[in-house]
PDBML (XML) file of the C-alpha atoms, coordinates in Angstrom:
<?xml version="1.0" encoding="UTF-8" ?>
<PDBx:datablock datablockName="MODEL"
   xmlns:PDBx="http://pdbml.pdb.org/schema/pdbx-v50.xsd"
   xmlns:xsi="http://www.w3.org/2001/XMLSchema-instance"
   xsi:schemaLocation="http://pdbml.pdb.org/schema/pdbx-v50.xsd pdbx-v50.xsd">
   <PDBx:atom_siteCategory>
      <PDBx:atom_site id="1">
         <PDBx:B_iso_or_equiv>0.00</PDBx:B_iso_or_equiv>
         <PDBx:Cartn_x>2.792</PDBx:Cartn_x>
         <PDBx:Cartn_y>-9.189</PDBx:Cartn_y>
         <PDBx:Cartn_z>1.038</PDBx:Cartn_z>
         <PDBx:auth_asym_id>A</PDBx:auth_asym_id>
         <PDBx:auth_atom_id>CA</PDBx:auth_atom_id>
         <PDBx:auth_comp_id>UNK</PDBx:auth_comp_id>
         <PDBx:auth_seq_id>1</PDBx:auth_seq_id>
         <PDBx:group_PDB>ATOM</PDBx:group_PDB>
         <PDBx:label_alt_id xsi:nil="true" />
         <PDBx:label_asym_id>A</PDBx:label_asym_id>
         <PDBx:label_atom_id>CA</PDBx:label_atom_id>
         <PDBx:label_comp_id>UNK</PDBx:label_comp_id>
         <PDBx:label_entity_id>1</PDBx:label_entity_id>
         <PDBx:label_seq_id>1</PDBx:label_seq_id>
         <PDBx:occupancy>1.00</PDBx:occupancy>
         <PDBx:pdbx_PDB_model_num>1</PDBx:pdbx_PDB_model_num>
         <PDBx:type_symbol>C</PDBx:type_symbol>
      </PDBx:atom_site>
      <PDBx:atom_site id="2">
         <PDBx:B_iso_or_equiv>0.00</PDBx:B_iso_or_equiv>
         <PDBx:Cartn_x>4.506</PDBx:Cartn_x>
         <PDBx:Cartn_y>-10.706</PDBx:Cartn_y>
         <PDBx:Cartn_z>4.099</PDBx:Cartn_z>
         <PDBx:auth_asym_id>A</PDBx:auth_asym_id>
         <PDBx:auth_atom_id>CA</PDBx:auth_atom_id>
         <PDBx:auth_comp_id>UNK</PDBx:auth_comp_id>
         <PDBx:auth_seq_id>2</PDBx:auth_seq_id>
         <PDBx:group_PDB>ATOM</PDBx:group_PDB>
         <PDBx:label_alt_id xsi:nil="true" />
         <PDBx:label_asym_id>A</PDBx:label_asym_id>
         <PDBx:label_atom_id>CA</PDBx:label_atom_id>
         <PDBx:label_comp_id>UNK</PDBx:label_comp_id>
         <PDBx:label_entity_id>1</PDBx:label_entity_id>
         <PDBx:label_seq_id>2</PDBx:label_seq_id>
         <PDBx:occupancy>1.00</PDBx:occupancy>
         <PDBx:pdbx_PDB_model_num>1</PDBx:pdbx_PDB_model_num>
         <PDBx:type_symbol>C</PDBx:type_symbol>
      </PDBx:atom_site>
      <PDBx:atom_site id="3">
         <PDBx:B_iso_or_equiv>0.00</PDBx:B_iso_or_equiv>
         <PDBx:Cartn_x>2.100</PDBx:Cartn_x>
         <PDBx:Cartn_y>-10.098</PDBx:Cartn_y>
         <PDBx:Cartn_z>6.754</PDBx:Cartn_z>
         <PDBx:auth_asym_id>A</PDBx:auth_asym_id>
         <PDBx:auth_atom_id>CA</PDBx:auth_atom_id>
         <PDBx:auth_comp_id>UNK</PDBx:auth_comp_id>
         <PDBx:auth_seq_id>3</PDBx:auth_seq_id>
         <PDBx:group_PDB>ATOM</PDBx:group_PDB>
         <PDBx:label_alt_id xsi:nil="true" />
         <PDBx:label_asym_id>A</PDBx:label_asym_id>
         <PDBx:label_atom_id>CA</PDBx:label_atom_id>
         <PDBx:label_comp_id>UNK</PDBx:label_comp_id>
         <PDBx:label_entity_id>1</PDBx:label_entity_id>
         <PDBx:label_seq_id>3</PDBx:label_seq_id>
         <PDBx:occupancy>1.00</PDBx:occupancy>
         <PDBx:pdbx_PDB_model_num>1</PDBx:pdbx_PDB_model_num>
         <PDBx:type_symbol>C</PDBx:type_symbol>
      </PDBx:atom_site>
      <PDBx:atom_site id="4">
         <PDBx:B_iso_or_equiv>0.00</PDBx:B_iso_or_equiv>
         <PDBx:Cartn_x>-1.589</PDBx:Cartn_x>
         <PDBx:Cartn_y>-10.163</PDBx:Cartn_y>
         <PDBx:Cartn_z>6.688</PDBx:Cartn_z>
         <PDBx:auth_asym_id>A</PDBx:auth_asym_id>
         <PDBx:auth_atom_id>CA</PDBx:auth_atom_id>
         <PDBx:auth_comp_id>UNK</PDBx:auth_comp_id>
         <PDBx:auth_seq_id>4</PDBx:auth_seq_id>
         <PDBx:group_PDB>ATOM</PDBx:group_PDB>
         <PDBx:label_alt_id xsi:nil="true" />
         <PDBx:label_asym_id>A</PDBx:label_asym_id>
         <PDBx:label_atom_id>CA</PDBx:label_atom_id>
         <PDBx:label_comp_id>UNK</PDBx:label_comp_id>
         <PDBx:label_entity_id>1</PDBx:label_entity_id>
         <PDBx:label_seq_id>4</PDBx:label_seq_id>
         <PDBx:occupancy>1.00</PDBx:occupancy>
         <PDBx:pdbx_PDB_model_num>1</PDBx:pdbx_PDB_model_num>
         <PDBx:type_symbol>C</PDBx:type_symbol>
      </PDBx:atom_site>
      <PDBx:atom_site id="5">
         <PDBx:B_iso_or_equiv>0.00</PDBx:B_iso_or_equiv>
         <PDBx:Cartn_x>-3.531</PDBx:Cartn_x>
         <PDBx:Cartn_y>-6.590</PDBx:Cartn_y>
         <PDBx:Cartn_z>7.044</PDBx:Cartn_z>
         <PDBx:auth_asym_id>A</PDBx:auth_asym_id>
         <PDBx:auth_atom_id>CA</PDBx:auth_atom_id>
         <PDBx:auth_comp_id>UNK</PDBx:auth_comp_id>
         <PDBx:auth_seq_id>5</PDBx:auth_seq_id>
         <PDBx:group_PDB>ATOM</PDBx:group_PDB>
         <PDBx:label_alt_id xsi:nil="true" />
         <PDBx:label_asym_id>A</PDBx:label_asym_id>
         <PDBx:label_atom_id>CA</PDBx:label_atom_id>
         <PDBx:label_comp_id>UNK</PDBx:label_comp_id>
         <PDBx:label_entity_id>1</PDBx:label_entity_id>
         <PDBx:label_seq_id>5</PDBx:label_seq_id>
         <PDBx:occupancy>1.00</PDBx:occupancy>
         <PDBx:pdbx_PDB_model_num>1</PDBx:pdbx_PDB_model_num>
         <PDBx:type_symbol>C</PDBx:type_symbol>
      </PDBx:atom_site>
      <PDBx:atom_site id="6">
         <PDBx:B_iso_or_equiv>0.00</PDBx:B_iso_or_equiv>
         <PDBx:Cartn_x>-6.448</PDBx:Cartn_x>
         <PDBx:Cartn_y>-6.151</PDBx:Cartn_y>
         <PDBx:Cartn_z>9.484</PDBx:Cartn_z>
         <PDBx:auth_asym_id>A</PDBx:auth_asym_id>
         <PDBx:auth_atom_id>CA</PDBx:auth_atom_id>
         <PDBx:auth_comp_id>UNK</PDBx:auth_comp_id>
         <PDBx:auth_seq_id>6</PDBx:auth_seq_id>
         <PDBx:group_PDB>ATOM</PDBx:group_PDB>
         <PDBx:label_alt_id xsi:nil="true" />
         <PDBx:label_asym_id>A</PDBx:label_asym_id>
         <PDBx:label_atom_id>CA</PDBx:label_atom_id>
         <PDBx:label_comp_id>UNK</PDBx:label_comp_id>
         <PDBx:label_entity_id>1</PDBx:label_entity_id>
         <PDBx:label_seq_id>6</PDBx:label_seq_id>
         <PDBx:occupancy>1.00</PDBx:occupancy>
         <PDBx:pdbx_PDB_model_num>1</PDBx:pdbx_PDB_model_num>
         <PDBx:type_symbol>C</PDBx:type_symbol>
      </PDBx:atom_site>
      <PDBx:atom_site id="7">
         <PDBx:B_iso_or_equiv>0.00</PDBx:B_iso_or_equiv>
         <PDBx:Cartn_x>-8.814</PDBx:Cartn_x>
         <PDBx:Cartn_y>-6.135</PDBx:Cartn_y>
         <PDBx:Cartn_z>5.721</PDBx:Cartn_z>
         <PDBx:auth_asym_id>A</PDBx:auth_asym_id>
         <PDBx:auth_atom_id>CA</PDBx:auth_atom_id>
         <PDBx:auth_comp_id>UNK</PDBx:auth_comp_id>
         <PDBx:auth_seq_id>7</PDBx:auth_seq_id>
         <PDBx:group_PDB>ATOM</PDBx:group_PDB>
         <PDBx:label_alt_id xsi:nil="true" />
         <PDBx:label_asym_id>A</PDBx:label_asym_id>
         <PDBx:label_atom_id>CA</PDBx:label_atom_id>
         <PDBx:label_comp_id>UNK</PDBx:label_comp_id>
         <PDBx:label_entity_id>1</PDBx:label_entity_id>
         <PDBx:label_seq_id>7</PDBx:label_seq_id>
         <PDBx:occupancy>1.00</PDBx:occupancy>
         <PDBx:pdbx_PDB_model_num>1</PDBx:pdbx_PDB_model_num>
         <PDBx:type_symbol>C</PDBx:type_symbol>
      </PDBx:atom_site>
      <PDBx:atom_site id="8">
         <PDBx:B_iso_or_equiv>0.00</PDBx:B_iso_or_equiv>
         <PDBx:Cartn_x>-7.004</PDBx:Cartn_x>
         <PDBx:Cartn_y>-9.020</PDBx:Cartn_y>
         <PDBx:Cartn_z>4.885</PDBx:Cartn_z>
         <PDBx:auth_asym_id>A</PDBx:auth_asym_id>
         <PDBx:auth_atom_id>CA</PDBx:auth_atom_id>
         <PDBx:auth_comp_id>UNK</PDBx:auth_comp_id>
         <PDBx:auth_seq_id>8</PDBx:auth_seq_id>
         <PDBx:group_PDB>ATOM</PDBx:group_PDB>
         <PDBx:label_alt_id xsi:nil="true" />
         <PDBx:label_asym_id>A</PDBx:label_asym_id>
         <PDBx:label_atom_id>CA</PDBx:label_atom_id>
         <PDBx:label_comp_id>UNK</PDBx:label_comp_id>
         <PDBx:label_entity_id>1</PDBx:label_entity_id>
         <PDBx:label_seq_id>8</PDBx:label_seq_id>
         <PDBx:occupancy>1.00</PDBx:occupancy>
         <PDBx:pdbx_PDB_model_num>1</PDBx:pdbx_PDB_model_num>
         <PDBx:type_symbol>C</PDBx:type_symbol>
      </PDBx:atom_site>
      <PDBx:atom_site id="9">
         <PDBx:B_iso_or_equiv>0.00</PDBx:B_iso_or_equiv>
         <PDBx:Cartn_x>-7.635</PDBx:Cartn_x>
         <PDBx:Cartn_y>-10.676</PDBx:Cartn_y>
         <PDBx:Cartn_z>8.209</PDBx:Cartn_z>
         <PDBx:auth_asym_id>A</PDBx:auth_asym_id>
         <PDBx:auth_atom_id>CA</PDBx:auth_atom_id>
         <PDBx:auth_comp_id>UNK</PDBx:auth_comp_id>
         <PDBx:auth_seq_id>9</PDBx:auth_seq_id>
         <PDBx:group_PDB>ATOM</PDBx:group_PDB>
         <PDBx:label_alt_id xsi:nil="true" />
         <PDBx:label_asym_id>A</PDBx:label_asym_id>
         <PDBx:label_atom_id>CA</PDBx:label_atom_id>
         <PDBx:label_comp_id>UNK</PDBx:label_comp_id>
         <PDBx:label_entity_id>1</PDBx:label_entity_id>
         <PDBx:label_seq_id>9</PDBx:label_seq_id>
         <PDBx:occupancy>1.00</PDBx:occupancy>
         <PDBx:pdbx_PDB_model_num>1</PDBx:pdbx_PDB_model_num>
         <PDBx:type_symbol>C</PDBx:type_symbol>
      </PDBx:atom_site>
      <PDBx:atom_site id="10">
         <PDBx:B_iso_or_equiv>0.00</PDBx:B_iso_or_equiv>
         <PDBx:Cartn_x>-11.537</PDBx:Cartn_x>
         <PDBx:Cartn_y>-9.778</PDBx:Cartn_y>
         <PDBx:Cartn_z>8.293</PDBx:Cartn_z>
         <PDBx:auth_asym_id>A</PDBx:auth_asym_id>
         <PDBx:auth_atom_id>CA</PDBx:auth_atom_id>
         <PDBx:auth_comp_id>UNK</PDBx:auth_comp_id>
         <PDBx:auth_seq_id>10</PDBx:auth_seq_id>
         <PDBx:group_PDB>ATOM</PDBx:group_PDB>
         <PDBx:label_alt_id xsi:nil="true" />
         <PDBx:label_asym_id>A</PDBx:label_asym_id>
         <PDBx:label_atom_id>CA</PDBx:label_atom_id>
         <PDBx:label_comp_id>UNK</PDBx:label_comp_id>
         <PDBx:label_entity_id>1</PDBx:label_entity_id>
         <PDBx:label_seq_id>10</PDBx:label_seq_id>
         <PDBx:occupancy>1.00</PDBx:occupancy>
         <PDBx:pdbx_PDB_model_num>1</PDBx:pdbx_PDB_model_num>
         <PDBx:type_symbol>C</PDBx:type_symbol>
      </PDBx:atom_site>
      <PDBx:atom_site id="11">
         <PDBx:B_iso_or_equiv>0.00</PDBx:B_iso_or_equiv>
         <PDBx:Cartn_x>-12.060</PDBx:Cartn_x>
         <PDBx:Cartn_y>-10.942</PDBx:Cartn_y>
         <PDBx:Cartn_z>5.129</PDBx:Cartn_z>
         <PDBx:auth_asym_id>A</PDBx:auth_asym_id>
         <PDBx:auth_atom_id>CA</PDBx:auth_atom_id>
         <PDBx:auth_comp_id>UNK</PDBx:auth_comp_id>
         <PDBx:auth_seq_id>11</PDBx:auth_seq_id>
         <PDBx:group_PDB>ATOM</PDBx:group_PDB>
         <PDBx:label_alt_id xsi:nil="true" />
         <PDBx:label_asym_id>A</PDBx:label_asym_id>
         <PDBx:label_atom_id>CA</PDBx:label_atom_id>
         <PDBx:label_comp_id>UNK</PDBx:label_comp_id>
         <PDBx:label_entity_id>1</PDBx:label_entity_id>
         <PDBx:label_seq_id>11</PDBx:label_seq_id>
         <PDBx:occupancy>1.00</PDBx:occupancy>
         <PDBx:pdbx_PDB_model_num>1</PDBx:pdbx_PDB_model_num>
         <PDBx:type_symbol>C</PDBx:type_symbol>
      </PDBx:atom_site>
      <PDBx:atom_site id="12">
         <PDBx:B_iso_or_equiv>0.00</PDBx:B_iso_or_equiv>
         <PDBx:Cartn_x>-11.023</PDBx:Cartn_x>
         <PDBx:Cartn_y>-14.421</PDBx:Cartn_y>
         <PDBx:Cartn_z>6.094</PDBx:Cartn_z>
         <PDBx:auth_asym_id>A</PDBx:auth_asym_id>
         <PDBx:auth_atom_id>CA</PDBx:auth_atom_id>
         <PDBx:auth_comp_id>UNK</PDBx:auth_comp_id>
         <PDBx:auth_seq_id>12</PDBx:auth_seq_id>
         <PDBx:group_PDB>ATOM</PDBx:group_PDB>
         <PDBx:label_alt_id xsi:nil="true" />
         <PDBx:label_asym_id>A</PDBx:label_asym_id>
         <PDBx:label_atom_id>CA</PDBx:label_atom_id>
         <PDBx:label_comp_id>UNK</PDBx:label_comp_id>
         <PDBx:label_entity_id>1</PDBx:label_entity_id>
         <PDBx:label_seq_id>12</PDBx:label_seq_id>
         <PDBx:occupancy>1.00</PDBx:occupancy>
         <PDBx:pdbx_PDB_model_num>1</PDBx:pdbx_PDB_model_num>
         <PDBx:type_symbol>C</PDBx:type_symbol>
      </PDBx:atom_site>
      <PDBx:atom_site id="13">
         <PDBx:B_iso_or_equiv>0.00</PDBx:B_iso_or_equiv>
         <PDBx:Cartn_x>-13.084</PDBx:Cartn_x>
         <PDBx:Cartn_y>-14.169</PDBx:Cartn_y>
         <PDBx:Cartn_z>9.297</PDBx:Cartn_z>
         <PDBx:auth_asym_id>A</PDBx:auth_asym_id>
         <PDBx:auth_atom_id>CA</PDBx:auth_atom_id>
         <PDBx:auth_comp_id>UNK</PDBx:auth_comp_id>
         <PDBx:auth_seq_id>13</PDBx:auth_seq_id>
         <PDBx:group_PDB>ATOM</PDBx:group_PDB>
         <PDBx:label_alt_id xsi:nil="true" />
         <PDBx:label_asym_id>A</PDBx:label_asym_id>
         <PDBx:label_atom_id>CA</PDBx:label_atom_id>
         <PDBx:label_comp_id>UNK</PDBx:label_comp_id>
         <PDBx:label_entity_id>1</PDBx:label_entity_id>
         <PDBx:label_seq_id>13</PDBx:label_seq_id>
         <PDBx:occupancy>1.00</PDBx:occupancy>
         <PDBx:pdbx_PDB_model_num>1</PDBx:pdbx_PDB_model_num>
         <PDBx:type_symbol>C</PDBx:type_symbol>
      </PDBx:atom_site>
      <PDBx:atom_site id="14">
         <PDBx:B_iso_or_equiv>0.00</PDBx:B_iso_or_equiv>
         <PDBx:Cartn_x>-16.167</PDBx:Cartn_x>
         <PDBx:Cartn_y>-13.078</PDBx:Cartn_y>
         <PDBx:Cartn_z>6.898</PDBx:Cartn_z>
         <PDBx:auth_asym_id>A</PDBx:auth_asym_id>
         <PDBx:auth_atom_id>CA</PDBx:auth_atom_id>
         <PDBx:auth_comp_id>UNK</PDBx:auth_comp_id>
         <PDBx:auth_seq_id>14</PDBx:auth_seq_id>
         <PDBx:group_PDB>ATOM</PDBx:group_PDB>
         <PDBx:label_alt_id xsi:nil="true" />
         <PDBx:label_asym_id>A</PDBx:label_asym_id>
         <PDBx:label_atom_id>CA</PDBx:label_atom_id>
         <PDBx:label_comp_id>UNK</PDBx:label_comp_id>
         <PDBx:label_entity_id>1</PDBx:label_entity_id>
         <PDBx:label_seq_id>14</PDBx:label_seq_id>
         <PDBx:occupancy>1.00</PDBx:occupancy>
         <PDBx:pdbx_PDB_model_num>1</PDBx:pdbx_PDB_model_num>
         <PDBx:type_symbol>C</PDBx:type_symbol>
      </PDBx:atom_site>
      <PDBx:atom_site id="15">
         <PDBx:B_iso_or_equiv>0.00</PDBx:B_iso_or_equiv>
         <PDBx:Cartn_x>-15.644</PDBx:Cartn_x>
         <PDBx:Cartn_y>-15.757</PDBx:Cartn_y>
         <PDBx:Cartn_z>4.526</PDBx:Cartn_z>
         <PDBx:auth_asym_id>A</PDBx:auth_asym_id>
         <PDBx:auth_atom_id>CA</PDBx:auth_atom_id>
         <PDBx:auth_comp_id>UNK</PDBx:auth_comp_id>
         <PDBx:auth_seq_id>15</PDBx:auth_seq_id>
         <PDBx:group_PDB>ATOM</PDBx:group_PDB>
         <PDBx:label_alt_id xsi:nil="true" />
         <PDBx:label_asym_id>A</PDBx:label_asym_id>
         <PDBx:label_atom_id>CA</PDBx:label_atom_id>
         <PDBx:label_comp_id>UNK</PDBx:label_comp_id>
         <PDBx:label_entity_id>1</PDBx:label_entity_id>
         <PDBx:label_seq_id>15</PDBx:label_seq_id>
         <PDBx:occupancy>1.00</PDBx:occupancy>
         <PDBx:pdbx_PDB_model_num>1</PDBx:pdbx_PDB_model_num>
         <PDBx:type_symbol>C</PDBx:type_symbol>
      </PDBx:atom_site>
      <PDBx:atom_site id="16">
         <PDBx:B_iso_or_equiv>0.00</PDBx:B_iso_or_equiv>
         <PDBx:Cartn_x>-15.148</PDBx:Cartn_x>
         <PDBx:Cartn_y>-18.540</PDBx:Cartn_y>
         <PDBx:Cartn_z>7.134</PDBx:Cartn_z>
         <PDBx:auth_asym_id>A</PDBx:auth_asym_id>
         <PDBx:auth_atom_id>CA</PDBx:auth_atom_id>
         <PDBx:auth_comp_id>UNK</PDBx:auth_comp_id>
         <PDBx:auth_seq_id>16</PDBx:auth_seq_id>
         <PDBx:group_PDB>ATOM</PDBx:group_PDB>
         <PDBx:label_alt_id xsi:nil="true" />
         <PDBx:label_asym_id>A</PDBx:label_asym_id>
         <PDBx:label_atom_id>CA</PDBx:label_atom_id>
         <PDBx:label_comp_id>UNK</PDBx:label_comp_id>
         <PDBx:label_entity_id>1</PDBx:label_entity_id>
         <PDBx:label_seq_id>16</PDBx:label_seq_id>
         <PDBx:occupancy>1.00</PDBx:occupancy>
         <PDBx:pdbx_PDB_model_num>1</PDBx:pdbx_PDB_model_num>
         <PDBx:type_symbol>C</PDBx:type_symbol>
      </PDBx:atom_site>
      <PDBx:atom_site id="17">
         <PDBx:B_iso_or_equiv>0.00</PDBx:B_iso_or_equiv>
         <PDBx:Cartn_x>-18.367</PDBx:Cartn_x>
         <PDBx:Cartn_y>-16.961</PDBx:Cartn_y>
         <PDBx:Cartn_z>8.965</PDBx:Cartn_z>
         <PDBx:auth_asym_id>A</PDBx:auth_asym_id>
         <PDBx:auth_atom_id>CA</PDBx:auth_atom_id>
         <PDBx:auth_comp_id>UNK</PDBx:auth_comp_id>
         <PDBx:auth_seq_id>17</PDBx:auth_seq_id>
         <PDBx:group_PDB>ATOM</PDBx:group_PDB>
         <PDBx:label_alt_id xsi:nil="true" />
         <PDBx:label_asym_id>A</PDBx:label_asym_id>
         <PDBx:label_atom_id>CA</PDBx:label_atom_id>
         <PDBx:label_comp_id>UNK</PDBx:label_comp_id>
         <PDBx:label_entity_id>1</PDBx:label_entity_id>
         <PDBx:label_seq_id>17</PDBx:label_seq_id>
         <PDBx:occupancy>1.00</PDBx:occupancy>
         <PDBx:pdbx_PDB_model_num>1</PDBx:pdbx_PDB_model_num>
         <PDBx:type_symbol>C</PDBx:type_symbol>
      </PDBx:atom_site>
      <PDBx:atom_site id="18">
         <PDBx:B_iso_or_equiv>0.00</PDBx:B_iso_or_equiv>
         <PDBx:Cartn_x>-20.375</PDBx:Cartn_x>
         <PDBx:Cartn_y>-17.931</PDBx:Cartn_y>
         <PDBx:Cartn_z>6.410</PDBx:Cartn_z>
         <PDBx:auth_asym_id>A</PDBx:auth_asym_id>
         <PDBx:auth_atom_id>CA</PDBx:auth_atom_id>
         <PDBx:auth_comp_id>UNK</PDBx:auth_comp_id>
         <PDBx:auth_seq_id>18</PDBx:auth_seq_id>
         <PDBx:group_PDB>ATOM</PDBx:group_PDB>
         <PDBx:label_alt_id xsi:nil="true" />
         <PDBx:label_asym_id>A</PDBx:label_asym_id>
         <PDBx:label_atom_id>CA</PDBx:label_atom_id>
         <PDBx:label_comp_id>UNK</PDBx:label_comp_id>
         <PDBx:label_entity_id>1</PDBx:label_entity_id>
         <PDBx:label_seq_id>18</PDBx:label_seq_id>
         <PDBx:occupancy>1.00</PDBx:occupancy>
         <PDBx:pdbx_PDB_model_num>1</PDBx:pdbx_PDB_model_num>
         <PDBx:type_symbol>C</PDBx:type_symbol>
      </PDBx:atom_site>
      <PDBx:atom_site id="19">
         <PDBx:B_iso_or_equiv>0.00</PDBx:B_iso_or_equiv>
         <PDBx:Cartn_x>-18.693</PDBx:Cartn_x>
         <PDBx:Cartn_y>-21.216</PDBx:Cartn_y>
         <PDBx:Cartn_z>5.626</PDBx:Cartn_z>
         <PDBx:auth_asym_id>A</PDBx:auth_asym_id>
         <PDBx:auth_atom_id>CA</PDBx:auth_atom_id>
         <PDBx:auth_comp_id>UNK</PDBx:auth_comp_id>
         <PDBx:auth_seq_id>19</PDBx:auth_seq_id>
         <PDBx:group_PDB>ATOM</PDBx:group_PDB>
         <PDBx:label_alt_id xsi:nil="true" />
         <PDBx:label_asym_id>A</PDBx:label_asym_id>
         <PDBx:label_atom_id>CA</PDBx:label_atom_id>
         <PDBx:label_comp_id>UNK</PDBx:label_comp_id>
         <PDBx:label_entity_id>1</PDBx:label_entity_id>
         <PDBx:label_seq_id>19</PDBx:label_seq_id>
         <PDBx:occupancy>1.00</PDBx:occupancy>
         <PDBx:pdbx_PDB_model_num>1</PDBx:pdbx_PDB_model_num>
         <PDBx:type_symbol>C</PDBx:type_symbol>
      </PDBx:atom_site>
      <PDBx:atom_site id="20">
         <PDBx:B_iso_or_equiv>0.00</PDBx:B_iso_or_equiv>
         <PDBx:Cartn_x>-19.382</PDBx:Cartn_x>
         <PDBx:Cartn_y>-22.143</PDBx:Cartn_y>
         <PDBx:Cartn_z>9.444</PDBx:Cartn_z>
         <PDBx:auth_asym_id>A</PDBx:auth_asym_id>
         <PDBx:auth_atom_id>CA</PDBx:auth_atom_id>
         <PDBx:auth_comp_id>UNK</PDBx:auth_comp_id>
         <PDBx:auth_seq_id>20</PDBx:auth_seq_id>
         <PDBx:group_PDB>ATOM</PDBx:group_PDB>
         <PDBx:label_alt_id xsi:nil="true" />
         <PDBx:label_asym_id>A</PDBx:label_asym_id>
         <PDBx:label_atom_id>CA</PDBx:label_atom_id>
         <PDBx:label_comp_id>UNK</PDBx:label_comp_id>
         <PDBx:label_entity_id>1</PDBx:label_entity_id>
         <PDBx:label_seq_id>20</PDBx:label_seq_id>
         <PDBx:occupancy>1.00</PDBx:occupancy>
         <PDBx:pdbx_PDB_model_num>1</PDBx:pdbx_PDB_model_num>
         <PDBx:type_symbol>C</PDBx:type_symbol>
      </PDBx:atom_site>
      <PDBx:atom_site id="21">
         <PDBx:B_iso_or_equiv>0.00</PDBx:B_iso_or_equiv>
         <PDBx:Cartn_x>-23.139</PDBx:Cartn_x>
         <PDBx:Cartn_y>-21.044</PDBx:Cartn_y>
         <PDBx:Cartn_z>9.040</PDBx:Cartn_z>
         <PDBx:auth_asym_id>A</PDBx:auth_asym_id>
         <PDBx:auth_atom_id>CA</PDBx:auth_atom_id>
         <PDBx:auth_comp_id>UNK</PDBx:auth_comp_id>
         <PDBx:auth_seq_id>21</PDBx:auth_seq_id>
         <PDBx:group_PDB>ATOM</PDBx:group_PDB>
         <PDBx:label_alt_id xsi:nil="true" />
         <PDBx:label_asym_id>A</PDBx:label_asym_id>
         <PDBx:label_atom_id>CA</PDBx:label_atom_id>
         <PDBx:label_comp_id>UNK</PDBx:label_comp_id>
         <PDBx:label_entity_id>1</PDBx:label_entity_id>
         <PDBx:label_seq_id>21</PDBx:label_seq_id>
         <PDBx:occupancy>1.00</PDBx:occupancy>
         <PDBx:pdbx_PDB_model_num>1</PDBx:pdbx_PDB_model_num>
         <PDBx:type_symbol>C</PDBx:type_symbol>
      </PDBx:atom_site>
      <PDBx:atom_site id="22">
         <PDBx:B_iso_or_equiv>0.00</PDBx:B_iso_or_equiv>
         <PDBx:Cartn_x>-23.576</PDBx:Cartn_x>
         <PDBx:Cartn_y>-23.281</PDBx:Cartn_y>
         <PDBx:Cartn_z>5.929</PDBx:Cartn_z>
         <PDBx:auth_asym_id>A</PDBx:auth_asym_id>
         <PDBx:auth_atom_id>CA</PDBx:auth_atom_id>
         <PDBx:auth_comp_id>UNK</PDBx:auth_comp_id>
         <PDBx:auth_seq_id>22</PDBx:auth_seq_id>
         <PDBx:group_PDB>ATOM</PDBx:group_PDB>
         <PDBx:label_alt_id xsi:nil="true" />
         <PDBx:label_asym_id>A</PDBx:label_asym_id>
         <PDBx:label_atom_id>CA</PDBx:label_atom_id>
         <PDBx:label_comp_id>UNK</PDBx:label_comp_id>
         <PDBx:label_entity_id>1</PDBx:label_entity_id>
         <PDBx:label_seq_id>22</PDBx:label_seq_id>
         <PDBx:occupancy>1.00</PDBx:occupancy>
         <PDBx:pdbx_PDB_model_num>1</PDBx:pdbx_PDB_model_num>
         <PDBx:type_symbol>C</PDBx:type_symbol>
      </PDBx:atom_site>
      <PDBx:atom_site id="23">
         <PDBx:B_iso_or_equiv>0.00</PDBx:B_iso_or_equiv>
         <PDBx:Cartn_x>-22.104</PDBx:Cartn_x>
         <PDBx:Cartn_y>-25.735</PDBx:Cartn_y>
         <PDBx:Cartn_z>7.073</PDBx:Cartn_z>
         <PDBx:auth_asym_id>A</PDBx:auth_asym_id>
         <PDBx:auth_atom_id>CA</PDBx:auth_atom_id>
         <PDBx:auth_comp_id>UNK</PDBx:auth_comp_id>
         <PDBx:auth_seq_id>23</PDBx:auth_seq_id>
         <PDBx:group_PDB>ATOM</PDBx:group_PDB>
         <PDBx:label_alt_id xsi:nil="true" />
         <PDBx:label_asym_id>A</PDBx:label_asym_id>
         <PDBx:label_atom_id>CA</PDBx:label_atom_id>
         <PDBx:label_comp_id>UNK</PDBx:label_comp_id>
         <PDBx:label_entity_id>1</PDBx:label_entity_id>
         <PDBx:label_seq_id>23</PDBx:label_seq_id>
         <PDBx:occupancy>1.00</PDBx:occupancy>
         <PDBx:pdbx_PDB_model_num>1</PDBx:pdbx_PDB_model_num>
         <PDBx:type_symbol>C</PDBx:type_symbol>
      </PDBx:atom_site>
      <PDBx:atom_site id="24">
         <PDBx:B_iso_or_equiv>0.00</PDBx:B_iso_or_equiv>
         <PDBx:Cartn_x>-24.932</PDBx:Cartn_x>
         <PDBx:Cartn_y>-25.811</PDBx:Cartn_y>
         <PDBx:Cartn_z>10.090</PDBx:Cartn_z>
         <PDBx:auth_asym_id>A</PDBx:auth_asym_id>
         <PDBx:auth_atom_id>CA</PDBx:auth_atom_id>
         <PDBx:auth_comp_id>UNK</PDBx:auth_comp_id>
         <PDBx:auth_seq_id>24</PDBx:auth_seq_id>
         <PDBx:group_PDB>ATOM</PDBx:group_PDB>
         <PDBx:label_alt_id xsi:nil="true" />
         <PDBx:label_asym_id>A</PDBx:label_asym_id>
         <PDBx:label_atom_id>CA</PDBx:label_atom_id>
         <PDBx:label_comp_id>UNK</PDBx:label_comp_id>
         <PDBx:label_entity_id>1</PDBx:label_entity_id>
         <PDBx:label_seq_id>24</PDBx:label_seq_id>
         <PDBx:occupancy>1.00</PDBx:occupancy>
         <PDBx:pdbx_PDB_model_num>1</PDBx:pdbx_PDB_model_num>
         <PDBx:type_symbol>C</PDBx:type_symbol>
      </PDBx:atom_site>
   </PDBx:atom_siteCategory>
</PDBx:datablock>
């Protein structure tokens, strides 16, 4: 797809979420 959907778009906020908190 050309342009991200708002799933699409929470899904990388998720995932990065819980990235960030490992990363602590």
């Amino acid at each position: 797809v050309d342009y991200p959907s708002r799933k699409t778009i929470w899904t990388g906020i998720f995932i990065s979420a819980i990235f960030f908190g490992l990363i602590h």
